[in-house]
Protein backbone atom coordinates (compact mmCIF):
# COMPACT_ATOMS: atom_id res chain seq x y z
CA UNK A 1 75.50 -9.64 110.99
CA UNK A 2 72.86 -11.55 109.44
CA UNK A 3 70.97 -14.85 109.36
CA UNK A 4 73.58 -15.53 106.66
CA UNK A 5 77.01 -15.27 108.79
CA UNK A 6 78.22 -12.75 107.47
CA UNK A 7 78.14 -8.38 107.23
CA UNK A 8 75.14 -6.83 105.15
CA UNK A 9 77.84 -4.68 103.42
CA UNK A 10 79.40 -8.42 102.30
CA UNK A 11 75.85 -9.60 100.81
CA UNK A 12 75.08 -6.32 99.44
CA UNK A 13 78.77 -6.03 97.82
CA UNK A 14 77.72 -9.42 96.26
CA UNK A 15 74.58 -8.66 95.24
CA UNK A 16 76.35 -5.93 93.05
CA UNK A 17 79.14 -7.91 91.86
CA UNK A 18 76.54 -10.38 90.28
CA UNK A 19 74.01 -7.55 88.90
CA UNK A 20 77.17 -6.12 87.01
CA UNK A 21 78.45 -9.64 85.87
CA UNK A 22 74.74 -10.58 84.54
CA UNK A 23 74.24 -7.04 83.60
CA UNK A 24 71.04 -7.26 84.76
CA UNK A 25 69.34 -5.56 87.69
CA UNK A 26 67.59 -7.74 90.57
CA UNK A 27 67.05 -5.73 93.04
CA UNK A 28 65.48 -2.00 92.64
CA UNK A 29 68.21 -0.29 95.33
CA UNK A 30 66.81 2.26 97.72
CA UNK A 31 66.41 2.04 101.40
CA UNK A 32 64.72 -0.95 101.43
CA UNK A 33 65.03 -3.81 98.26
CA UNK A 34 62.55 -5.03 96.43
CA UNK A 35 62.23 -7.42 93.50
CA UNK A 36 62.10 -5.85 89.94
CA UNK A 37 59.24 -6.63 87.46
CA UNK A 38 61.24 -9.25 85.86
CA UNK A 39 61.59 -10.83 89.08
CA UNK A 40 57.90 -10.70 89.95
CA UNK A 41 56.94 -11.77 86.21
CA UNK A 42 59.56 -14.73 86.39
CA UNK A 43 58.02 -15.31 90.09
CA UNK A 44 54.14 -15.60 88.55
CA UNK A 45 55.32 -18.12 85.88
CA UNK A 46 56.45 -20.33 88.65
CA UNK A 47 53.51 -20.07 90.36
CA UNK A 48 51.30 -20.70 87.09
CA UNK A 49 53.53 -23.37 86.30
CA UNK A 50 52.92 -25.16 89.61
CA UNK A 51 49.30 -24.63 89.96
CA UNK A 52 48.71 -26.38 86.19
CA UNK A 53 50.71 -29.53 87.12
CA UNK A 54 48.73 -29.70 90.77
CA UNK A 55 45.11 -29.61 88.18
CA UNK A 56 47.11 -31.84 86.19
CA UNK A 57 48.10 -34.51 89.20
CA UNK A 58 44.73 -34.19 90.33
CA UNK A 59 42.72 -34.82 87.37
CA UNK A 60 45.41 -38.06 86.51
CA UNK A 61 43.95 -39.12 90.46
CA UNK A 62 40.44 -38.54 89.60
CA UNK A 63 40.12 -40.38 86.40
CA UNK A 64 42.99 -43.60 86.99
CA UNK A 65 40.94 -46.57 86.61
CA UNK A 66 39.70 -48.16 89.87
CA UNK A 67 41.79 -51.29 90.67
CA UNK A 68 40.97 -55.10 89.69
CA UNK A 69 38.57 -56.14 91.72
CA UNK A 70 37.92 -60.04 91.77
CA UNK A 71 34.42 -60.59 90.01
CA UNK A 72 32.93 -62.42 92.84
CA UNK A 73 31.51 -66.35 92.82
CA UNK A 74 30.56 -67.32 89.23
């Protein structure tokens, strides 16, 4: 069993199902399974993705205008 409930031969029997219904590989099978290129390429999008809106967020912090302050006694 694992942290999923149910047999490794159940995940891995799904696993295949969906590879031959996408026609597409996502795993490279062997002893132990690792995520194709297209997985890791797909992967470093995401990750360039979110570290362009976090420079984005921050610059939009850095350069709001300060809030109305009251001008003080005339």
């Amino acid at each position: 069993m694992c942290k999923l409930n149910h047999a490794v031969l159940v995940i891995t029997y799904g696993v295949a199902n969906l590879e031959s219904q996408l026609d597409l590989e996502l795993f490279e099978h062997g002893h132990a399974q690792t995520a194709t290129h297209g997985r890791r390429a797909r992967r470093a999008r995401r990750a360039r993705r979110a570290r362009r809106a976090r420079r984005a967020r921050r610059a939009r912090r850095r350069y709001r205008r300060p809030a109305h302050q009251g001008q003080g006694p005339a």
